[in-house]
Protein backbone atom coordinates (compact mmCIF):
# COMPACT_ATOMS: atom_id res chain seq x y z
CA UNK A 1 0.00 0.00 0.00
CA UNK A 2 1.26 3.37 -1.27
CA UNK A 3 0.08 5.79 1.38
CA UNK A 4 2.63 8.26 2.62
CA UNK A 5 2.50 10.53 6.23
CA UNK A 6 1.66 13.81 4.16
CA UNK A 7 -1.42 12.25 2.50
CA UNK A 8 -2.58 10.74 6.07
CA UNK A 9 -2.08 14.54 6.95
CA UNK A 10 -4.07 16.01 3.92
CA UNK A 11 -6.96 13.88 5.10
CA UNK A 12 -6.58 14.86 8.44
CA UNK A 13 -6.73 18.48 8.07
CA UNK A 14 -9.82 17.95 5.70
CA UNK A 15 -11.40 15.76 8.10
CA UNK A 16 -11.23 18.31 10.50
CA UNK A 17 -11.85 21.94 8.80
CA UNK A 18 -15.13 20.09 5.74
CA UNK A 19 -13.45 22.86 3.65
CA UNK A 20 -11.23 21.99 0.99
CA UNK A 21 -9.99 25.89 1.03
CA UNK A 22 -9.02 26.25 4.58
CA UNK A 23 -6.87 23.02 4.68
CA UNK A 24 -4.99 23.50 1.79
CA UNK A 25 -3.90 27.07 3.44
CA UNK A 26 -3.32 25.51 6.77
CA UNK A 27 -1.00 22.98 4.87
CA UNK A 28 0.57 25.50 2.86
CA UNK A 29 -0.13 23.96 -0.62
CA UNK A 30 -2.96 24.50 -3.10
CA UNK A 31 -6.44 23.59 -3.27
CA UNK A 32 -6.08 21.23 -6.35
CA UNK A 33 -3.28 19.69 -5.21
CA UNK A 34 -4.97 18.76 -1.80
CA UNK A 35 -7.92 17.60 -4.02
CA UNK A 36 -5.45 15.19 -5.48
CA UNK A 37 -4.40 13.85 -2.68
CA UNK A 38 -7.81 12.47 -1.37
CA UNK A 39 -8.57 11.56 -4.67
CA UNK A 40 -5.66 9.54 -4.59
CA UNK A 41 -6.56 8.41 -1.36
CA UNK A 42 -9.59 7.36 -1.62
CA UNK A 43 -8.17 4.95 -5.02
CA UNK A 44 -5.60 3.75 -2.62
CA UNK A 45 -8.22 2.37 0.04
CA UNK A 46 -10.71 1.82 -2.74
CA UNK A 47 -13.39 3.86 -0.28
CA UNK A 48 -15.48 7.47 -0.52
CA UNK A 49 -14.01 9.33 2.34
CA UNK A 50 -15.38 12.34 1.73
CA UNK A 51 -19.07 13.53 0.37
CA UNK A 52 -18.49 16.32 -1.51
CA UNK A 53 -21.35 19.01 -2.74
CA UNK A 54 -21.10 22.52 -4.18
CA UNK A 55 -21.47 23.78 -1.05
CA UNK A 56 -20.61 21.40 1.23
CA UNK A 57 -18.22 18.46 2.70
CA UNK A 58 -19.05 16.26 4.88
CA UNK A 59 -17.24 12.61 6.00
CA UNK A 60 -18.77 9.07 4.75
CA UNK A 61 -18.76 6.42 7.63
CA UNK A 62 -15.45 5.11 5.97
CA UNK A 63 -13.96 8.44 6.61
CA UNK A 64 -15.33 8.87 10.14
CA UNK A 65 -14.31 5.74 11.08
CA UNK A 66 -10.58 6.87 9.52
CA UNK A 67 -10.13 9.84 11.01
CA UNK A 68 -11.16 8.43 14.25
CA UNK A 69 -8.29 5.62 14.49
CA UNK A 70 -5.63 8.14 13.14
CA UNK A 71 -6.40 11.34 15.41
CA UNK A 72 -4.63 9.19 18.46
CA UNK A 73 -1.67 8.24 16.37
CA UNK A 74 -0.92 11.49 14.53
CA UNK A 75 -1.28 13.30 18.33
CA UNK A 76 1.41 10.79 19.53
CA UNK A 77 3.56 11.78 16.55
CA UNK A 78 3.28 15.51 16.56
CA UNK A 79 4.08 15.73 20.43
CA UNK A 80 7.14 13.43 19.99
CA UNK A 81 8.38 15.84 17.06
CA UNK A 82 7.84 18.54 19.11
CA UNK A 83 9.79 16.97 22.00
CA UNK A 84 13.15 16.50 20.11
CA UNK A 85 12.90 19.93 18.64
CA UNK A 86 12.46 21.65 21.86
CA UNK A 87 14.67 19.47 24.66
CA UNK A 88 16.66 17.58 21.80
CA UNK A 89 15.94 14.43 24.32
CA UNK A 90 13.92 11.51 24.63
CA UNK A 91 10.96 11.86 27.62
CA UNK A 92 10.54 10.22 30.33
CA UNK A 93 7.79 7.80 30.07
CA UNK A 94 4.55 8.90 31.35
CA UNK A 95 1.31 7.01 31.78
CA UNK A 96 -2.27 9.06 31.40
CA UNK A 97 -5.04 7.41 33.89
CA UNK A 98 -8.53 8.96 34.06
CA UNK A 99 -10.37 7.44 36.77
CA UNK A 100 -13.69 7.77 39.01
CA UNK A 101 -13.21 8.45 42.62
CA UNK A 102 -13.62 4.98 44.31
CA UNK A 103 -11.42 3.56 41.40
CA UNK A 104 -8.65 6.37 42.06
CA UNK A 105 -8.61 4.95 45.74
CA UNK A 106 -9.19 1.68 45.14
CA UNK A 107 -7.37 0.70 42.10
CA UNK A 108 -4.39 3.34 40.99
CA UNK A 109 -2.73 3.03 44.44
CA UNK A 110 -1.87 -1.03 43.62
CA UNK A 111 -1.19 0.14 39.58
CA UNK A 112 1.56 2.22 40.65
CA UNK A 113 2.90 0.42 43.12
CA UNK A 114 3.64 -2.68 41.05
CA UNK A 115 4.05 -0.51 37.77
CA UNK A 116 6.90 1.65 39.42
CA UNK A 117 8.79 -2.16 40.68
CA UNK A 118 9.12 -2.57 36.46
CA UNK A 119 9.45 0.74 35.13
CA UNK A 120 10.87 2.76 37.66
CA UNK A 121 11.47 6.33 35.62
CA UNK A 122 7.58 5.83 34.91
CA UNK A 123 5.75 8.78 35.69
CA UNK A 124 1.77 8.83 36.45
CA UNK A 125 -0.56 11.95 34.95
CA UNK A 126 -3.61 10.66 37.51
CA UNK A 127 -7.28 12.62 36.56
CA UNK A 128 -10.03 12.03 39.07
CA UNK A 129 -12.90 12.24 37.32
CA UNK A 130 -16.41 11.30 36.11
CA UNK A 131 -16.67 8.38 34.13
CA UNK A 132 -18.17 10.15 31.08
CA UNK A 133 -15.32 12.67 30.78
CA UNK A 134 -13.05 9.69 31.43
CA UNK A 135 -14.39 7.41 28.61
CA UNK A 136 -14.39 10.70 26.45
CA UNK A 137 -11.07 11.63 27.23
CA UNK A 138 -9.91 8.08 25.88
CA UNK A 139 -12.09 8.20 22.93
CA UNK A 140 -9.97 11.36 22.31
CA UNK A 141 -7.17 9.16 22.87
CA UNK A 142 -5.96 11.81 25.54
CA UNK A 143 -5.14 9.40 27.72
CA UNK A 144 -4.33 6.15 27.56
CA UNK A 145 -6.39 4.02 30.26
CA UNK A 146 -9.46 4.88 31.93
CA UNK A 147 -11.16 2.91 35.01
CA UNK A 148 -14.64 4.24 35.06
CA UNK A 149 -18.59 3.01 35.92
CA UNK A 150 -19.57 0.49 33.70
CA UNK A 151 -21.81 2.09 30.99
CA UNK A 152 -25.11 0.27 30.28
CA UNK A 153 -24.82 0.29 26.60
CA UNK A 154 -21.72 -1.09 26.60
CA UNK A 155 -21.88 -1.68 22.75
CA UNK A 156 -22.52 1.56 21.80
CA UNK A 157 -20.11 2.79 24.10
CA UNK A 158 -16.88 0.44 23.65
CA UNK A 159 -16.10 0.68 19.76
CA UNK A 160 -13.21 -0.19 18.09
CA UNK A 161 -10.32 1.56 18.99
CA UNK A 162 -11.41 1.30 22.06
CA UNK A 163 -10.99 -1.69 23.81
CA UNK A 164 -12.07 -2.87 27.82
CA UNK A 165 -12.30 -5.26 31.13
CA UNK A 166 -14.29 -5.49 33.44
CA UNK A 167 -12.35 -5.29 36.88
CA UNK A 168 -14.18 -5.05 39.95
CA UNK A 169 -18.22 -5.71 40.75
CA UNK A 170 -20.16 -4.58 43.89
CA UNK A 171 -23.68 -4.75 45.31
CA UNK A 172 -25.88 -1.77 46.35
CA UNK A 173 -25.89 -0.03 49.66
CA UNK A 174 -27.69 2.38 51.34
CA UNK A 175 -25.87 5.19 52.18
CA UNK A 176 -27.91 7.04 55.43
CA UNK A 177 -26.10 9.54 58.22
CA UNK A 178 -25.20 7.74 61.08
CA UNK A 179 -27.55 8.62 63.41
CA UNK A 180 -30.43 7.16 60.75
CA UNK A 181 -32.72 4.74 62.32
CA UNK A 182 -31.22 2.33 60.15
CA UNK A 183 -27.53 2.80 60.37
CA UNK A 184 -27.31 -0.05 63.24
CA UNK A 185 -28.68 -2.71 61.06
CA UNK A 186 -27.13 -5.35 58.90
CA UNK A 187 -29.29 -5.07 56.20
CA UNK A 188 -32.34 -3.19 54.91
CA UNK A 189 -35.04 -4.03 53.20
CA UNK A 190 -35.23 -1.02 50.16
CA UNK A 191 -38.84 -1.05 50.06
CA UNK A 192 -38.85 0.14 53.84
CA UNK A 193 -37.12 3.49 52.71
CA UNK A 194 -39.79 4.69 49.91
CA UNK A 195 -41.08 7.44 52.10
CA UNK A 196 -37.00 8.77 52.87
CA UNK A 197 -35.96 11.61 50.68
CA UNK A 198 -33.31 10.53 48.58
CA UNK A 199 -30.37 12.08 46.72
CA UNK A 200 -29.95 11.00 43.05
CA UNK A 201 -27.44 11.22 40.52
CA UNK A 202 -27.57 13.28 37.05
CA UNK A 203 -28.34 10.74 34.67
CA UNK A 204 -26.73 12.93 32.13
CA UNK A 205 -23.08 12.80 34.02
CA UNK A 206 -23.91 9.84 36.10
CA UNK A 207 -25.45 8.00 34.18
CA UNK A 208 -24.79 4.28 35.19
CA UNK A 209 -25.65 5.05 38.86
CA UNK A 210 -28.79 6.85 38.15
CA UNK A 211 -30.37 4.07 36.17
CA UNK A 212 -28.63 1.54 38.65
CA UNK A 213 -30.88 3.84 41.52
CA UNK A 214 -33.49 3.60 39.18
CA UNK A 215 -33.61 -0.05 38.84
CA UNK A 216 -33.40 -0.85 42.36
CA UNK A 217 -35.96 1.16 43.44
CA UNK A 218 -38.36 -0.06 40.90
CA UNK A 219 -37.83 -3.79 41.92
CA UNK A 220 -38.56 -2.29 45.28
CA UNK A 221 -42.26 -1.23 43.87
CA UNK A 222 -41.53 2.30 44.67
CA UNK A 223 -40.31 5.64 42.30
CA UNK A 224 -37.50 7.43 44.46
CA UNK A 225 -38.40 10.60 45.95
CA UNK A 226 -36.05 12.95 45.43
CA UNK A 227 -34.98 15.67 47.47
CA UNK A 228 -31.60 16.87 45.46
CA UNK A 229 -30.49 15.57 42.03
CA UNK A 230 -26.85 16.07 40.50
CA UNK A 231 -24.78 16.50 43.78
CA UNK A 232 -21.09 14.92 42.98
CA UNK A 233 -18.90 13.16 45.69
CA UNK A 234 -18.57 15.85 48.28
CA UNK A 235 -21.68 17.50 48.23
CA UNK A 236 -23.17 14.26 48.04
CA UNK A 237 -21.31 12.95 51.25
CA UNK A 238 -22.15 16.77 53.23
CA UNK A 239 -26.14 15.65 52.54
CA UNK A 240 -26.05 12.52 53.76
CA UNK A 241 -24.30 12.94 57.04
CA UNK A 242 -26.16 16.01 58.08
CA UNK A 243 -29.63 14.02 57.05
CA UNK A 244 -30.46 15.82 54.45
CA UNK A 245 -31.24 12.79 52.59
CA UNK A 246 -29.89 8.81 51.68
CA UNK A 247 -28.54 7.79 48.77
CA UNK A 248 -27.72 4.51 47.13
CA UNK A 249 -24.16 3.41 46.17
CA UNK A 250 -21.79 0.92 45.04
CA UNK A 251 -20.19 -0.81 47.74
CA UNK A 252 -16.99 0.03 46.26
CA UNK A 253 -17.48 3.75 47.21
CA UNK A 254 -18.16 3.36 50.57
CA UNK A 255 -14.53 3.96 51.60
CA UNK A 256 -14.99 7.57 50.04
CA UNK A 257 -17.38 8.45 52.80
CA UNK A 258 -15.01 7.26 55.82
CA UNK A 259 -14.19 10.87 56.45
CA UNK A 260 -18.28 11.85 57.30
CA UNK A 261 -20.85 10.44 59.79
CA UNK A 262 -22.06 8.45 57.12
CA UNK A 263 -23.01 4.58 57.26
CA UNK A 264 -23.21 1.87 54.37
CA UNK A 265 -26.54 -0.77 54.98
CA UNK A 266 -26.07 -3.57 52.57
CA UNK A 267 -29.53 -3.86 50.94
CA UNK A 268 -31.95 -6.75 51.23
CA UNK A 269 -32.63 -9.10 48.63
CA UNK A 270 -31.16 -7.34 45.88
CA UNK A 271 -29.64 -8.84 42.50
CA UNK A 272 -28.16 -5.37 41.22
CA UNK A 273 -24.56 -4.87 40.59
CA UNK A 274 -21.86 -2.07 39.73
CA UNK A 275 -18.95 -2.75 37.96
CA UNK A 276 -15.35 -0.72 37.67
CA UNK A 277 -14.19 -1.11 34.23
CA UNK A 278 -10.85 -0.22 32.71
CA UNK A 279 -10.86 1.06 29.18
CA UNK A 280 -8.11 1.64 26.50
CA UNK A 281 -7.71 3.04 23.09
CA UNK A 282 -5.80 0.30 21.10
CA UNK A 283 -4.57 2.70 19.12
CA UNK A 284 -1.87 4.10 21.64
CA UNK A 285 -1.32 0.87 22.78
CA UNK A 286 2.42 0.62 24.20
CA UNK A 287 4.73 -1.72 26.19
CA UNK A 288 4.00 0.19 28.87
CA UNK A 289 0.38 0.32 28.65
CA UNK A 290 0.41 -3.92 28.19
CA UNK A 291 2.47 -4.16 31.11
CA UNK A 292 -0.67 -2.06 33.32
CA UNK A 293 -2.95 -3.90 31.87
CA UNK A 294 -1.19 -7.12 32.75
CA UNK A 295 -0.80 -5.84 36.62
CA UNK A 296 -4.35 -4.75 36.75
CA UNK A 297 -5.00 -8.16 35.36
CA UNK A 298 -3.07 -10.41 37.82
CA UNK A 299 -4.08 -8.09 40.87
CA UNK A 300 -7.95 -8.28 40.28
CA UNK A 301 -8.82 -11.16 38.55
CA UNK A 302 -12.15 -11.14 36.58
CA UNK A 303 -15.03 -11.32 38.50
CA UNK A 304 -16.04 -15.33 38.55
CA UNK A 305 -19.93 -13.92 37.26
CA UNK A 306 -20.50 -12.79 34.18
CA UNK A 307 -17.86 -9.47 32.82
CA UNK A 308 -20.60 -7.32 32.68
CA UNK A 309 -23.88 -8.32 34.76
CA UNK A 310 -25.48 -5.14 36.26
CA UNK A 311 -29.20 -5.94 36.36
């Protein structure tokens, strides 16, 4: 296949601007001549890339689909042309983890412990984070692993470049302030708590735990009523403990609320499950990157159950 870097970068730049005018300025040659260069691409590939009107251009699937797996690779190569230029060295390896809360405590301590024993001039750019932003900064390719709330639609969700395991799963609890009635006992039955006032999640920027709140109230025979909506970690944990309302979380979070008067009830009965899951983009797959993967592997085996079993 005849495809060189500066016709991978014509597309690119096309890809990005839909203007055949603008691109061919930004890479300083002319319009035909970029024209040529699709063309020629496209012939190559034997693919449309590009839909092309009088007044418009727009991407085909097949060009989606392209620029989507080379965005990643191109960003890799750009930054490492820019880092010989500028320090005339090679960088010390750094690896990009976007990561939810419990997962950040939970998980990333035990990565870079037993990361660091094999790499030891690895370096660790940690984001705490929602899970959306986190699965959207890897789609990006922006970072290279995420460990985020398993999304429900995990097929529209996990696409090719993208690639995932699921690591951890945990029942439901009921999160109450510690001087709730039911904070001394060992379980609860949900249905008991349908006249509490309870504190939800955005299903917009939570929304795995809103639906898994959703679910486990309905099995309960009871809609959730709902005295705040939207309220991340902290604001969340200030509710609860001064009885504002309760909420309902993964069991895996309940070490984020040690620091409040806050108490976990395991819930009666109940089949619903949350899962931690870690997510890559295959396309800035790296030694280093296989070697996380391989200590997240051996460290938390996959759950016995079903990979992906919330409801």
């Amino acid at each position: 296949m005849n495809i060189n870097y500066l016709t991978l970068r014509s597309f690119l730049e096309i890809a990005k601007h839909l203007n055949f005018s603008k691109s061919a300025h930004q890479l300083n040659i002319s319009q035909p001549a970029l024209s040529q260069k699709i063309k020629a691409l496209e012939e190559e590939l034997g693919v449309l890339l590009l839909n092309r009107s009088k007044n418009q251009v727009t991407l085909t699937k097949e060009g989606e689909f392209l620029y989507r797996t080379l965005v990643p690779s191109f960003t890799n190569i750009d930054s490492s042309f820019k880092h010989l230029q500028q320090f005339k060295s090679v960088p010390k390896p750094v690896l990009h983890i976007a990561a939810t809360p419990s997962a950040a405590m939970s998980i990333v301590p035990t990565l870079i412990k037993r990361l660091k024993e094999q790499h030891p001039l690895l370096e660790f750019n940690i984001l705490e984070t929602l899970s959306s932003q986190a699965l959207d900064y890897i789609k990006k390719g922006d970072f290279d692993m995420a460990l985020i709330r398993t999304p429900l639609d995990i097929s529209a969700e996990f696409q090719q470049p993208l690639r995932w395991r699921t690591v951890t799963r945990s029942p439901l609890s009921v999160a109450v302030a510690k001087e709730h009635i039911i904070s001394g006992y060992n379980e609860v039955d949900l249905n008991e708590l349908k006249e509490e006032d309870f504190l939800h999640y955005d299903p917009k920027t939570s929304s795995t735990l809103y639906y898994l709140m959703e679910y486990a109230c309905m099995s309960a025979g009871f809609s959730p009523k709902i005295v705040a909506k939207g309220a991340e970690f902290m604001s969340r944990a200030v509710l609860i403990s001064n009885g504002i309302g309760i909420s309902i979380i993964p069991e895996d979070m309940i070490q984020l609320y040690s620091a409040y008067e806050i108490k976990a009830v395991p819930i009666k009965d109940i089949s619903v499950m949350s899962s931690i899951s870690m997510v890559w983009n295959e396309s800035r797959d790296n030694d280093i990157l296989r070697d996380a993967r391989k200590v997240i592997n051996e460290s938390f085996p996959a759950p016995i159950s079903s990979a992906y079993n919330h409801i």
